[in-house]
PDB file of N, CA and C in Angstrom:
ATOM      1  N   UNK A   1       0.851  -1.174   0.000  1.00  0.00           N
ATOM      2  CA  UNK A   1       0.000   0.000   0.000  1.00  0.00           C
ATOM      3  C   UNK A   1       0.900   1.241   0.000  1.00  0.00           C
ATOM      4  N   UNK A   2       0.923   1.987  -1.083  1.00  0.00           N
ATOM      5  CA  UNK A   2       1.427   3.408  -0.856  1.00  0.00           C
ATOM      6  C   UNK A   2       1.073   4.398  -0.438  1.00  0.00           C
ATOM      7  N   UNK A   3       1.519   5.435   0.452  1.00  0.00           N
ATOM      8  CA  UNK A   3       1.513   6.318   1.193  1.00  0.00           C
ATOM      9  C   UNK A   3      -0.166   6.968   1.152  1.00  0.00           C
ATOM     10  N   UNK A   4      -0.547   7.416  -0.168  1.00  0.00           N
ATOM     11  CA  UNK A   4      -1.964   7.719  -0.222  1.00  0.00           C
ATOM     12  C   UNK A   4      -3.141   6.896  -0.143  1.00  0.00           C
ATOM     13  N   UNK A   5      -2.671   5.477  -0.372  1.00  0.00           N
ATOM     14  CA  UNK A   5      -3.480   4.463  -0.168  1.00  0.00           C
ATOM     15  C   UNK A   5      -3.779   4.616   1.380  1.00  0.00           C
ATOM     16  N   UNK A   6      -2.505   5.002   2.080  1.00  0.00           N
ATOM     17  CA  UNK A   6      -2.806   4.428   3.370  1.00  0.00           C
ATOM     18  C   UNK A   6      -3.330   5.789   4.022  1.00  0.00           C
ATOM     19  N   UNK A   7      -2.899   6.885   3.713  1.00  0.00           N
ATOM     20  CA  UNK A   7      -4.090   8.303   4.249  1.00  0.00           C
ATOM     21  C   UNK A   7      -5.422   7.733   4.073  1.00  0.00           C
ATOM     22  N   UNK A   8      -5.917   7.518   2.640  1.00  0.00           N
ATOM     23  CA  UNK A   8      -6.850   7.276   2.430  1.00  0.00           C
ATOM     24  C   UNK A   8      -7.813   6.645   3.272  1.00  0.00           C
ATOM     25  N   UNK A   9      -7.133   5.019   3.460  1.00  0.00           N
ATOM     26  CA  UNK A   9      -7.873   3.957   4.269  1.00  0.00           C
ATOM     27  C   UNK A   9      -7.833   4.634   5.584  1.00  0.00           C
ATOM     28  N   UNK A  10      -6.924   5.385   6.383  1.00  0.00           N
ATOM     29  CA  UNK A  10      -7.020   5.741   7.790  1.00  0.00           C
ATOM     30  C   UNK A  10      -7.775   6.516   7.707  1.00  0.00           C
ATOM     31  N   UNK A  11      -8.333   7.667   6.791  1.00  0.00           N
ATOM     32  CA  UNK A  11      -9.272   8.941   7.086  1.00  0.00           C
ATOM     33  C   UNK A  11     -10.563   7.925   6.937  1.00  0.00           C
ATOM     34  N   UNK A  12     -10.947   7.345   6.190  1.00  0.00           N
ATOM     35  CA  UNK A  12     -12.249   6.188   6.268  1.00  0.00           C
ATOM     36  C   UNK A  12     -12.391   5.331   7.070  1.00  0.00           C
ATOM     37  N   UNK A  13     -11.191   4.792   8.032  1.00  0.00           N
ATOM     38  CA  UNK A  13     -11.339   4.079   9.338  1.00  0.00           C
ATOM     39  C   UNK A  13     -11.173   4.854  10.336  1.00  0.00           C
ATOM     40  N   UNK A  14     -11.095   6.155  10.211  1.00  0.00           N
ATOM     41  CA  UNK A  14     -11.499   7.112  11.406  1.00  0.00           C
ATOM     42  C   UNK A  14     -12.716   8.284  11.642  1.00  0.00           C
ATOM     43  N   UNK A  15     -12.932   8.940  10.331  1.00  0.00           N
ATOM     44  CA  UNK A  15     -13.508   9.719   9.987  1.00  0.00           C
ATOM     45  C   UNK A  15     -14.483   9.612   9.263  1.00  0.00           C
ATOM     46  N   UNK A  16     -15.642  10.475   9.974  1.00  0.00           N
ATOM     47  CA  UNK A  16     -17.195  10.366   8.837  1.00  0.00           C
ATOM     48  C   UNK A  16     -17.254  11.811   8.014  1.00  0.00           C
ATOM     49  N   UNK A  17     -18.121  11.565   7.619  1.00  0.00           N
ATOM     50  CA  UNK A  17     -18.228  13.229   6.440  1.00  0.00           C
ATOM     51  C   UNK A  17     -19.192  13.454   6.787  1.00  0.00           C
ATOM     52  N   UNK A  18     -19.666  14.695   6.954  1.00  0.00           N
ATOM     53  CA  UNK A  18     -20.951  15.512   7.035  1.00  0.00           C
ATOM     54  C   UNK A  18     -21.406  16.370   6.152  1.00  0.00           C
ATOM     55  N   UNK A  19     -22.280  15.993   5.116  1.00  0.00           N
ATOM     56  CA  UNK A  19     -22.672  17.684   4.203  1.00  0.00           C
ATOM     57  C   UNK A  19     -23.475  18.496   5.002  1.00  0.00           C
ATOM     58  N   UNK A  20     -22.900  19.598   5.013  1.00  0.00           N
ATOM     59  CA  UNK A  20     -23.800  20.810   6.099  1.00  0.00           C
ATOM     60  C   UNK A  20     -24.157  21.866   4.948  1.00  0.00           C
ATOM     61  N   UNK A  21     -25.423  22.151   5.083  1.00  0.00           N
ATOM     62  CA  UNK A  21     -25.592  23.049   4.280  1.00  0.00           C
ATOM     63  C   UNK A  21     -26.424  24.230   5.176  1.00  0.00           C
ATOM     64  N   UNK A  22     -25.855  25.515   4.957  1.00  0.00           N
ATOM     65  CA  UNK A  22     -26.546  26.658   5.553  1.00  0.00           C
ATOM     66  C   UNK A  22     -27.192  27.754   4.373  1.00  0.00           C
ATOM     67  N   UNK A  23     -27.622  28.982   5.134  1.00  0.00           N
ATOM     68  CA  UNK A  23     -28.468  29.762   4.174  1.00  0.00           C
ATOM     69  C   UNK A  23     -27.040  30.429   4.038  1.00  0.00           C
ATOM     70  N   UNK A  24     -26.817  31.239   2.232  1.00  0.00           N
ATOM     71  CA  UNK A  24     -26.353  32.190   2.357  1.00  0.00           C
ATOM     72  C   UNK A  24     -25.695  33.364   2.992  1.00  0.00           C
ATOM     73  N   UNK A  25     -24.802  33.759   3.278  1.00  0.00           N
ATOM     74  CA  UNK A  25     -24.813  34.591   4.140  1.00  0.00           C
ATOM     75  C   UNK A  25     -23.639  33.966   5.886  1.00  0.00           C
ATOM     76  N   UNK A  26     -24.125  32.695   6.187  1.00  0.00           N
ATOM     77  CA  UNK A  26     -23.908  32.138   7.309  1.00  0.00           C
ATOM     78  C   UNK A  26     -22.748  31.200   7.011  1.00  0.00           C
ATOM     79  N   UNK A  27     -22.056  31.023   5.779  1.00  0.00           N
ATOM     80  CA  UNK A  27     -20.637  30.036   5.940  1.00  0.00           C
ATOM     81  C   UNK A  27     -19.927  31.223   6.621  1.00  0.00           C
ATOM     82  N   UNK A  28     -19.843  32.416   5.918  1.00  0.00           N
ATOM     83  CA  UNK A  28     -18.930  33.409   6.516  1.00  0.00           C
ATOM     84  C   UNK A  28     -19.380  33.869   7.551  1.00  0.00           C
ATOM     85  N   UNK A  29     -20.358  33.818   8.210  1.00  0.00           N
ATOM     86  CA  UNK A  29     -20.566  34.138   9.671  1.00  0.00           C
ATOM     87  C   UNK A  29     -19.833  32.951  10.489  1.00  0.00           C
ATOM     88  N   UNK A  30     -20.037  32.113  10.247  1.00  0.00           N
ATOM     89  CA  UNK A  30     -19.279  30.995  10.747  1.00  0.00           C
ATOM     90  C   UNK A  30     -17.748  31.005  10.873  1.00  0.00           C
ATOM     91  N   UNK A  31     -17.506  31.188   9.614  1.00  0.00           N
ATOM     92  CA  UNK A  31     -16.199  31.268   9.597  1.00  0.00           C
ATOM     93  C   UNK A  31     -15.017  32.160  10.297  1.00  0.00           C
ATOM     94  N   UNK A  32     -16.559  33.617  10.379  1.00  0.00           N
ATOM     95  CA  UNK A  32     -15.334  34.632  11.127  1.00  0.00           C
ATOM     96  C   UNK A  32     -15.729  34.222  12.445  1.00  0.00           C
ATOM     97  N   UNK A  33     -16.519  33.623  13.183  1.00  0.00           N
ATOM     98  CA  UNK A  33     -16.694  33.134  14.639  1.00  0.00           C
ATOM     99  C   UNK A  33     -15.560  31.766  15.080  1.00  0.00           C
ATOM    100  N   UNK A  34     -15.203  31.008  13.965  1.00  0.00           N
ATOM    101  CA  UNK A  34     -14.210  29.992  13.923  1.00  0.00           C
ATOM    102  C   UNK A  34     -12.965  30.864  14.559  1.00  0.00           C
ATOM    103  N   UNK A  35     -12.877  31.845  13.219  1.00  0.00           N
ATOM    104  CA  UNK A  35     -11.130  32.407  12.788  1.00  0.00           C
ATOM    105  C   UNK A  35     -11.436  33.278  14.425  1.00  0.00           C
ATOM    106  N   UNK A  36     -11.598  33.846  15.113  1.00  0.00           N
ATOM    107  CA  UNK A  36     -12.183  34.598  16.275  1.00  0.00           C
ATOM    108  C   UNK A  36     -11.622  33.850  17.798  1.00  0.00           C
ATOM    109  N   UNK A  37     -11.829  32.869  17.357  1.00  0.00           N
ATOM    110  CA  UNK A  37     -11.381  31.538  18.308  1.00  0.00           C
ATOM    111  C   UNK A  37      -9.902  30.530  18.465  1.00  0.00           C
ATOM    112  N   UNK A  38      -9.131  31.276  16.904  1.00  0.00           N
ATOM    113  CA  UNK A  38      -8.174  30.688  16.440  1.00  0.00           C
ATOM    114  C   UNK A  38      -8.310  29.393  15.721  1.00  0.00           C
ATOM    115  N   UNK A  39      -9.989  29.125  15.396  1.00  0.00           N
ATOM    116  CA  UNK A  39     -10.084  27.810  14.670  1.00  0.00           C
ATOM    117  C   UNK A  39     -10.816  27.761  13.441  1.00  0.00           C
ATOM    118  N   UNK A  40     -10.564  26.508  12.678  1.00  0.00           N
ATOM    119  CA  UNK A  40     -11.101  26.207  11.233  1.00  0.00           C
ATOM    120  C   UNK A  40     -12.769  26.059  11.798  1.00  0.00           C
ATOM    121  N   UNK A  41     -13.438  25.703  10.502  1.00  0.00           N
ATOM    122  CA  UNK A  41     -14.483  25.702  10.566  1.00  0.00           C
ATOM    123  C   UNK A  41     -14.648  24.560  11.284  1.00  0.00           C
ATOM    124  N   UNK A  42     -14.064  23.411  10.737  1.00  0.00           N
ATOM    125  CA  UNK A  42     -14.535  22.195  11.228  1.00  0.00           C
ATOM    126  C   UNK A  42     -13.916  22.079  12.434  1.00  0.00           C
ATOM    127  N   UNK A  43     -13.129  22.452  13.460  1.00  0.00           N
ATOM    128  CA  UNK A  43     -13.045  22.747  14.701  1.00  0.00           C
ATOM    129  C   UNK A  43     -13.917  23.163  15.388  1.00  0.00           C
ATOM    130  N   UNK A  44     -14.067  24.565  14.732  1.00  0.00           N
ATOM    131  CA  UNK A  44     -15.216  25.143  15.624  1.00  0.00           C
ATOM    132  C   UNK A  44     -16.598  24.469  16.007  1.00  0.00           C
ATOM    133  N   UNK A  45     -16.851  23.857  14.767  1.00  0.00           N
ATOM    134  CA  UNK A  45     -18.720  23.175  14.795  1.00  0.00           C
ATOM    135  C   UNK A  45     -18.233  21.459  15.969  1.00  0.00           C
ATOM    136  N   UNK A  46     -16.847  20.978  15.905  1.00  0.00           N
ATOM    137  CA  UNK A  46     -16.855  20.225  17.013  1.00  0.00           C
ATOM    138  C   UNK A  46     -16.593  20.642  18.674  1.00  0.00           C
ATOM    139  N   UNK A  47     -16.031  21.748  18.898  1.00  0.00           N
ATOM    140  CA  UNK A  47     -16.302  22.096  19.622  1.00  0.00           C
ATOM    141  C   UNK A  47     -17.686  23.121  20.131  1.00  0.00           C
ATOM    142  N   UNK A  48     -18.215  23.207  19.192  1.00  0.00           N
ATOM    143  CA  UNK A  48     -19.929  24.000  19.677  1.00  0.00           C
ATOM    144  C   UNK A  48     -20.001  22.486  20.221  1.00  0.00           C
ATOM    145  N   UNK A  49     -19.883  21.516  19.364  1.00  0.00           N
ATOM    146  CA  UNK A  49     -20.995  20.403  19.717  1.00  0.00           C
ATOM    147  C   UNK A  49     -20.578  19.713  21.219  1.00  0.00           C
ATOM    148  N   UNK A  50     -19.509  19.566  20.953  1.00  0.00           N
ATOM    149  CA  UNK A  50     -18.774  19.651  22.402  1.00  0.00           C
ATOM    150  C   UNK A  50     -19.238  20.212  23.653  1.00  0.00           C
ATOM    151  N   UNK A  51     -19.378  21.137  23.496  1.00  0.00           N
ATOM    152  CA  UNK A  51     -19.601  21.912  24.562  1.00  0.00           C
ATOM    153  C   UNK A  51     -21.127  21.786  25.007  1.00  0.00           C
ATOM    154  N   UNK A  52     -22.044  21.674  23.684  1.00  0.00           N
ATOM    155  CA  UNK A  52     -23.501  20.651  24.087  1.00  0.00           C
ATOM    156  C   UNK A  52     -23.556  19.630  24.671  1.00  0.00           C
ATOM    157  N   UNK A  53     -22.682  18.754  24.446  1.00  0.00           N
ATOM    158  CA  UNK A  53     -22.408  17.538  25.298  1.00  0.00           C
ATOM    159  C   UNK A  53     -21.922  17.926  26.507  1.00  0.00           C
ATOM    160  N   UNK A  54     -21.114  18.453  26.947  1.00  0.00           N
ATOM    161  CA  UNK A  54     -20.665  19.022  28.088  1.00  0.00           C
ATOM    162  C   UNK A  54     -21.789  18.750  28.772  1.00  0.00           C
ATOM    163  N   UNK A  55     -22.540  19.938  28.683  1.00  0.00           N
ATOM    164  CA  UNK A  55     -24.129  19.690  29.411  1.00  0.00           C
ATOM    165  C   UNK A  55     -25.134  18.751  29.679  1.00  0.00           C
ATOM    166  N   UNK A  56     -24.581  18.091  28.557  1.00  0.00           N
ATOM    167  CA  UNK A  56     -25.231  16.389  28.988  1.00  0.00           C
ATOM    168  C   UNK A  56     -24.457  15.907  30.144  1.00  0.00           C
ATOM    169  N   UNK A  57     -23.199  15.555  29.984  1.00  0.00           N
ATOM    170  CA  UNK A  57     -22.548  14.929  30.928  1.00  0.00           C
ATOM    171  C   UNK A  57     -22.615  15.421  32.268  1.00  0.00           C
ATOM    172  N   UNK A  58     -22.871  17.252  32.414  1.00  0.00           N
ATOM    173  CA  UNK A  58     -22.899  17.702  33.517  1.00  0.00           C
ATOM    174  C   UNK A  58     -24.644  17.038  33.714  1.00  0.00           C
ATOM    175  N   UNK A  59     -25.042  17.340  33.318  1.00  0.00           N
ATOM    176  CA  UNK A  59     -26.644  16.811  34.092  1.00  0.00           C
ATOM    177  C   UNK A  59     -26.738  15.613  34.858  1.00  0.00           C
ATOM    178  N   UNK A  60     -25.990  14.887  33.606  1.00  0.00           N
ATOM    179  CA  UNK A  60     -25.948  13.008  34.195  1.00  0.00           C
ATOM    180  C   UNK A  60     -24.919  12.595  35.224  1.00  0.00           C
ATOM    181  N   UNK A  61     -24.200  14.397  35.560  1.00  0.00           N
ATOM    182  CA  UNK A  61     -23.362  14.670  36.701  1.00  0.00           C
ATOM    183  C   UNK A  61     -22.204  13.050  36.480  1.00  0.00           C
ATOM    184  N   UNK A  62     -21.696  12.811  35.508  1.00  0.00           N
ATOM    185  CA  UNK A  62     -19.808  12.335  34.888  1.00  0.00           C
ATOM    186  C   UNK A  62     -19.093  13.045  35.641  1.00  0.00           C
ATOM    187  N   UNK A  63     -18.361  12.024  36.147  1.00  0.00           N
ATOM    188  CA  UNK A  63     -16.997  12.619  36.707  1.00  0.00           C
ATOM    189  C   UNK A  63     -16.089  13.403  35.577  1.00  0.00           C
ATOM    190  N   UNK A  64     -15.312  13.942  35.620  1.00  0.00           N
ATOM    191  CA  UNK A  64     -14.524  14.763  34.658  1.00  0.00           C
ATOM    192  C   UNK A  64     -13.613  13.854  33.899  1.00  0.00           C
ATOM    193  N   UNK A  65     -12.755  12.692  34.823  1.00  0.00           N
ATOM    194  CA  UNK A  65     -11.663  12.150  34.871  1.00  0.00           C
ATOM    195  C   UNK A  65     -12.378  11.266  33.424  1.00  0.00           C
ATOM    196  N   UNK A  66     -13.817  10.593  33.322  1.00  0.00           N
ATOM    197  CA  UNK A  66     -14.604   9.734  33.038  1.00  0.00           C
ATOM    198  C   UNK A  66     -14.641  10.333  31.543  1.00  0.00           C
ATOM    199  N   UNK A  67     -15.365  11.819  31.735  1.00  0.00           N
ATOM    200  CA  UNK A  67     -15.737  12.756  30.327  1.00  0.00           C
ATOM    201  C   UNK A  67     -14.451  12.087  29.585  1.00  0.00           C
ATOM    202  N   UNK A  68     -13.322  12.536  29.593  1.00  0.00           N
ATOM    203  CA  UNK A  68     -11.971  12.520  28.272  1.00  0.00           C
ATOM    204  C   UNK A  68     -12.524  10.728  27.921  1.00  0.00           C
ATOM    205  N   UNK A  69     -13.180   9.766  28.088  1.00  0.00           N
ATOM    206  CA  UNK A  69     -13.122   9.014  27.768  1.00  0.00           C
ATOM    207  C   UNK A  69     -14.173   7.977  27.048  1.00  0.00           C
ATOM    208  N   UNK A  70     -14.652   9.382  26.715  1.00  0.00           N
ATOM    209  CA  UNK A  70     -16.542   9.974  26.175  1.00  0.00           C
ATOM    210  C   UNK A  70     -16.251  10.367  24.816  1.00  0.00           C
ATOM    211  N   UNK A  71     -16.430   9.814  23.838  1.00  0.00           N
ATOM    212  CA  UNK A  71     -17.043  10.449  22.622  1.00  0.00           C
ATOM    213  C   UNK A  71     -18.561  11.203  22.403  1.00  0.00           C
ATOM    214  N   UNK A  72     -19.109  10.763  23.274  1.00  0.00           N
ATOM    215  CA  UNK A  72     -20.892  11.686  23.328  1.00  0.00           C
ATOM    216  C   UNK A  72     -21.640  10.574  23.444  1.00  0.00           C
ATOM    217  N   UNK A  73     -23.157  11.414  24.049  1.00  0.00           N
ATOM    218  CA  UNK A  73     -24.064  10.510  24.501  1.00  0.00           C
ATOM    219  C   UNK A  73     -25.297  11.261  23.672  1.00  0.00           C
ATOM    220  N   UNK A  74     -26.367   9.921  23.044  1.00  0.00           N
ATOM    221  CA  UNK A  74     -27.483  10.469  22.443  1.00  0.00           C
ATOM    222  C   UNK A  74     -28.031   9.744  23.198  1.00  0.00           C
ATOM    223  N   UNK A  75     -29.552  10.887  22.965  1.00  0.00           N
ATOM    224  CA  UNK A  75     -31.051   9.878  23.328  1.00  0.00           C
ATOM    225  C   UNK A  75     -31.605  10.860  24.342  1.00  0.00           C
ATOM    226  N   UNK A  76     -32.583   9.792  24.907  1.00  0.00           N
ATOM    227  CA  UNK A  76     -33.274  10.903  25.633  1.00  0.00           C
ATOM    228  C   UNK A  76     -34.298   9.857  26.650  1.00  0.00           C
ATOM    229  N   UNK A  77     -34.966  10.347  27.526  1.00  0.00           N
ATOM    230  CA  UNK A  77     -35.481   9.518  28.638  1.00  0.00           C
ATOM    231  C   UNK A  77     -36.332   8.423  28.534  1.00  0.00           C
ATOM    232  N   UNK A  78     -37.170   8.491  27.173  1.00  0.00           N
ATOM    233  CA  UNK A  78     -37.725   7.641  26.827  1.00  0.00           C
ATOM    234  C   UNK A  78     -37.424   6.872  25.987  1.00  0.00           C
ATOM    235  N   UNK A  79     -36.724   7.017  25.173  1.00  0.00           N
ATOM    236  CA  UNK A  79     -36.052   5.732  24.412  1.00  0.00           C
ATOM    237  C   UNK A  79     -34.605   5.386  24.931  1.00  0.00           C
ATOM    238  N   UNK A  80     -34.109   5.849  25.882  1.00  0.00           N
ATOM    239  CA  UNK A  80     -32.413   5.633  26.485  1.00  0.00           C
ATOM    240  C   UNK A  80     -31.455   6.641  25.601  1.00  0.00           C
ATOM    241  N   UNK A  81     -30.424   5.977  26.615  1.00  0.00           N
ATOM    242  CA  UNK A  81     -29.529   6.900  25.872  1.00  0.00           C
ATOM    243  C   UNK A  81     -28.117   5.854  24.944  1.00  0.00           C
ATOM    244  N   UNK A  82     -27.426   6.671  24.432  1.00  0.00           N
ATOM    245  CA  UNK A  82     -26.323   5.575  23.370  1.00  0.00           C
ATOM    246  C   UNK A  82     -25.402   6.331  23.977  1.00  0.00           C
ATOM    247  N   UNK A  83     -24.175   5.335  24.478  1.00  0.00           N
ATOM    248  CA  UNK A  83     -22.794   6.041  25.204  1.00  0.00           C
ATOM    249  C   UNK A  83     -21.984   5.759  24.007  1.00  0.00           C
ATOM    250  N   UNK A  84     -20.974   6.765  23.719  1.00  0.00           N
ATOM    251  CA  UNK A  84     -19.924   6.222  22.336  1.00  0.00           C
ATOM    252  C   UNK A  84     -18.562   6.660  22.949  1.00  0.00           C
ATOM    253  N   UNK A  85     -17.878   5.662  23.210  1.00  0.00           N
ATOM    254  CA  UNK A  85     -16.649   5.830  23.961  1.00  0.00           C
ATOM    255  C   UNK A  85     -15.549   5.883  22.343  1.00  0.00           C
ATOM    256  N   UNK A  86     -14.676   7.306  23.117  1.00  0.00           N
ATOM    257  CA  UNK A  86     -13.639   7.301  22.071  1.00  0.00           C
ATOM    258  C   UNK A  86     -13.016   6.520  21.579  1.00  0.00           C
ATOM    259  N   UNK A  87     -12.773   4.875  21.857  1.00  0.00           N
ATOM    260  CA  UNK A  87     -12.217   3.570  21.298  1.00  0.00           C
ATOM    261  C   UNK A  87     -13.006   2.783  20.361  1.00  0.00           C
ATOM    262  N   UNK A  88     -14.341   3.509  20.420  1.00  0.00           N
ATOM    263  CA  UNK A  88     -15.134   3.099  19.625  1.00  0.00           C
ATOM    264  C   UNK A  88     -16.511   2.198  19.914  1.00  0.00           C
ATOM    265  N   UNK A  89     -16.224   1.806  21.032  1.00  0.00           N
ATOM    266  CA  UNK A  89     -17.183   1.121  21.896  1.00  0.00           C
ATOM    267  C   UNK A  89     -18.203   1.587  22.169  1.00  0.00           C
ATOM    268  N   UNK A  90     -19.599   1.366  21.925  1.00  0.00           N
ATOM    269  CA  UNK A  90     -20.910   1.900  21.881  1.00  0.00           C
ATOM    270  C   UNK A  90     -21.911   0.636  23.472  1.00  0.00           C
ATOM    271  N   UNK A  91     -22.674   1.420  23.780  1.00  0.00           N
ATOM    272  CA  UNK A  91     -23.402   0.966  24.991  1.00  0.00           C
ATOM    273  C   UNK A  91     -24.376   1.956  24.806  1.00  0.00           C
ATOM    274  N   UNK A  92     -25.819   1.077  25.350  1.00  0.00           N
ATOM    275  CA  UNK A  92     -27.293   1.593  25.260  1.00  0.00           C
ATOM    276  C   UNK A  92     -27.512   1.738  26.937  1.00  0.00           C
ATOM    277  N   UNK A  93     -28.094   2.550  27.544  1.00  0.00           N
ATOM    278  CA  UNK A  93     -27.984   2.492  28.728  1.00  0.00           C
ATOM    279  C   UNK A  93     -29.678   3.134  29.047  1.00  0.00           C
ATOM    280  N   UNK A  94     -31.058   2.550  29.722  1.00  0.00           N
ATOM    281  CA  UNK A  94     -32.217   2.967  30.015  1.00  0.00           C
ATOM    282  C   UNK A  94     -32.518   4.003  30.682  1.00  0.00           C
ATOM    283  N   UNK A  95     -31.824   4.815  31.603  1.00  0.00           N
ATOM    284  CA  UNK A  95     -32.087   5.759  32.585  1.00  0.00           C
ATOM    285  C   UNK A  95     -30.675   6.083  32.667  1.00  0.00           C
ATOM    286  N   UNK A  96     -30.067   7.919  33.016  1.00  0.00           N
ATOM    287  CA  UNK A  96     -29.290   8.526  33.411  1.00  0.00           C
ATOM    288  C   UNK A  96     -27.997   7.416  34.313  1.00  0.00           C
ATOM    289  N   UNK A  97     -28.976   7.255  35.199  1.00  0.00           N
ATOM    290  CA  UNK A  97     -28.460   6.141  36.518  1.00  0.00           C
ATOM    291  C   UNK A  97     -27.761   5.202  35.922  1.00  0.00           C
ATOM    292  N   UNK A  98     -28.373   4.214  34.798  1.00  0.00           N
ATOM    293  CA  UNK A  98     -27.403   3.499  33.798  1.00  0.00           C
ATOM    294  C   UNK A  98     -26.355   3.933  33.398  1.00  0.00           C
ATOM    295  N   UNK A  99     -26.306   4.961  32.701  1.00  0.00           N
ATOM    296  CA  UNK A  99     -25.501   5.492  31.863  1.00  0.00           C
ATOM    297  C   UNK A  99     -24.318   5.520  33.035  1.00  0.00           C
ATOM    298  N   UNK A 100     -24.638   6.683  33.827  1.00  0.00           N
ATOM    299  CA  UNK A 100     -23.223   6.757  35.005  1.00  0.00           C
ATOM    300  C   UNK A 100     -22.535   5.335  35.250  1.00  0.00           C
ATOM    301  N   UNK A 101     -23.988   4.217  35.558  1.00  0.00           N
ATOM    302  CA  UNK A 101     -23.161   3.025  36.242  1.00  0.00           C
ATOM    303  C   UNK A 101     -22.435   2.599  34.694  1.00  0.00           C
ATOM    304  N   UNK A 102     -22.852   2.513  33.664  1.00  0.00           N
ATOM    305  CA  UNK A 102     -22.218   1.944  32.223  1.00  0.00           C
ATOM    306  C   UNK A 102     -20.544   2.509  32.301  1.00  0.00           C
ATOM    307  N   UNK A 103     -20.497   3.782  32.190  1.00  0.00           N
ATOM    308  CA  UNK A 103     -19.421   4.684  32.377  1.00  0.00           C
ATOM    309  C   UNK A 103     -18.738   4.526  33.018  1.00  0.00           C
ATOM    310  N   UNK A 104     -18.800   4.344  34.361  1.00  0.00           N
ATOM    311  CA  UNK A 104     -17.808   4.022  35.596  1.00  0.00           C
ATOM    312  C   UNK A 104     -17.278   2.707  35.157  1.00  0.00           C
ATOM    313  N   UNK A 105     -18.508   1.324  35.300  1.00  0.00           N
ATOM    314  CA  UNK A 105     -17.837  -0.231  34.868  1.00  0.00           C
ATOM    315  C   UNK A 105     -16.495   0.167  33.684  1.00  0.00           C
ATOM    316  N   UNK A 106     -17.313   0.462  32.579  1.00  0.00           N
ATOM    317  CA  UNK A 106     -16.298   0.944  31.199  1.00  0.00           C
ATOM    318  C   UNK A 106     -14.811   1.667  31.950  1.00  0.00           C
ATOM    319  N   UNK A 107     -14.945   2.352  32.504  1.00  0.00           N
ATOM    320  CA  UNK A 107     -13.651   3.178  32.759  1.00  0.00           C
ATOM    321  C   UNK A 107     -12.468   2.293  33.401  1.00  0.00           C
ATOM    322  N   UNK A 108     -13.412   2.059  34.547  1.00  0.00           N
ATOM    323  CA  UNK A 108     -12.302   1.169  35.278  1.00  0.00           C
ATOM    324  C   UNK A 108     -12.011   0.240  34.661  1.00  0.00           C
ATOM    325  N   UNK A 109     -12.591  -0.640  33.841  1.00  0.00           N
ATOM    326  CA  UNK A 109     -11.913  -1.975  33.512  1.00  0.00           C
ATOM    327  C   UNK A 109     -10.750  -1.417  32.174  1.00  0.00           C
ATOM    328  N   UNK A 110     -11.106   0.013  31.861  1.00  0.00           N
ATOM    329  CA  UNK A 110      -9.676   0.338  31.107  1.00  0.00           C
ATOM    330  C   UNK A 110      -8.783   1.451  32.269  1.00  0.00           C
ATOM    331  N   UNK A 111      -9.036   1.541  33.332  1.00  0.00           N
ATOM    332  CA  UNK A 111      -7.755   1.670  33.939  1.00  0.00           C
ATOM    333  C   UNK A 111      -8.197   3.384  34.214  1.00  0.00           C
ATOM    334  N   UNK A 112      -9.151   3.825  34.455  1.00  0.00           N
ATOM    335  CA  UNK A 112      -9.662   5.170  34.210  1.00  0.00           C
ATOM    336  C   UNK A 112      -9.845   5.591  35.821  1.00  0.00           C
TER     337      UNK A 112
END
């Protein structure tokens, strides 16, 4: 495999694509709120989202040490929630209370 072969295969075994489309007007609003921050676009929209999650984790009150080992949590009270750990490891968890106990088991058995 040569060198671009292998960018290639690693950006597709790491990375998803998103088409975002906004109104007119709003790439460059974006962009100067990125550059403002010292970041690209696609920085910036992961850390907005970031920082939404934040607020999840603070609600479901995560230890901090726990968060770095969090890719994000979807869902919501009535259908559960989906934990996506940065290694890639996904867990469905029924109530908040789950989720924490899911999180903690997960951590410790990697050493967290």
């Amino acid at each position: 495999m040569d060198r671009i072969e292998y960018k290639q295969q690693f950006y597709e075994d790491h990375y998803e694509r998103i088409h975002l489309a906004v109104p007119k007007g709003m790439k460059a609003i974006i962009k100067d709120l990125a550059s403002e921050k010292g970041m690209s676009i696609n920085s910036y929209l992961q850390y907005l989202i970031r920082q939404d999650q934040e607020g999840m984790f603070d609600t479901m009150q995560i230890a901090d040490r726990n968060k770095e080992m969090l890719s994000g949590i979807s869902g919501n009270m009535h259908d559960g929630y989906d934990i996506i750990f940065k290694d890639g490891h996904k867990v469905h968890a029924r109530t908040k209370k789950d989720v924490r106990k899911v999180i903690i088991e997960y951590c410790s058995e990697k050493g967290v």
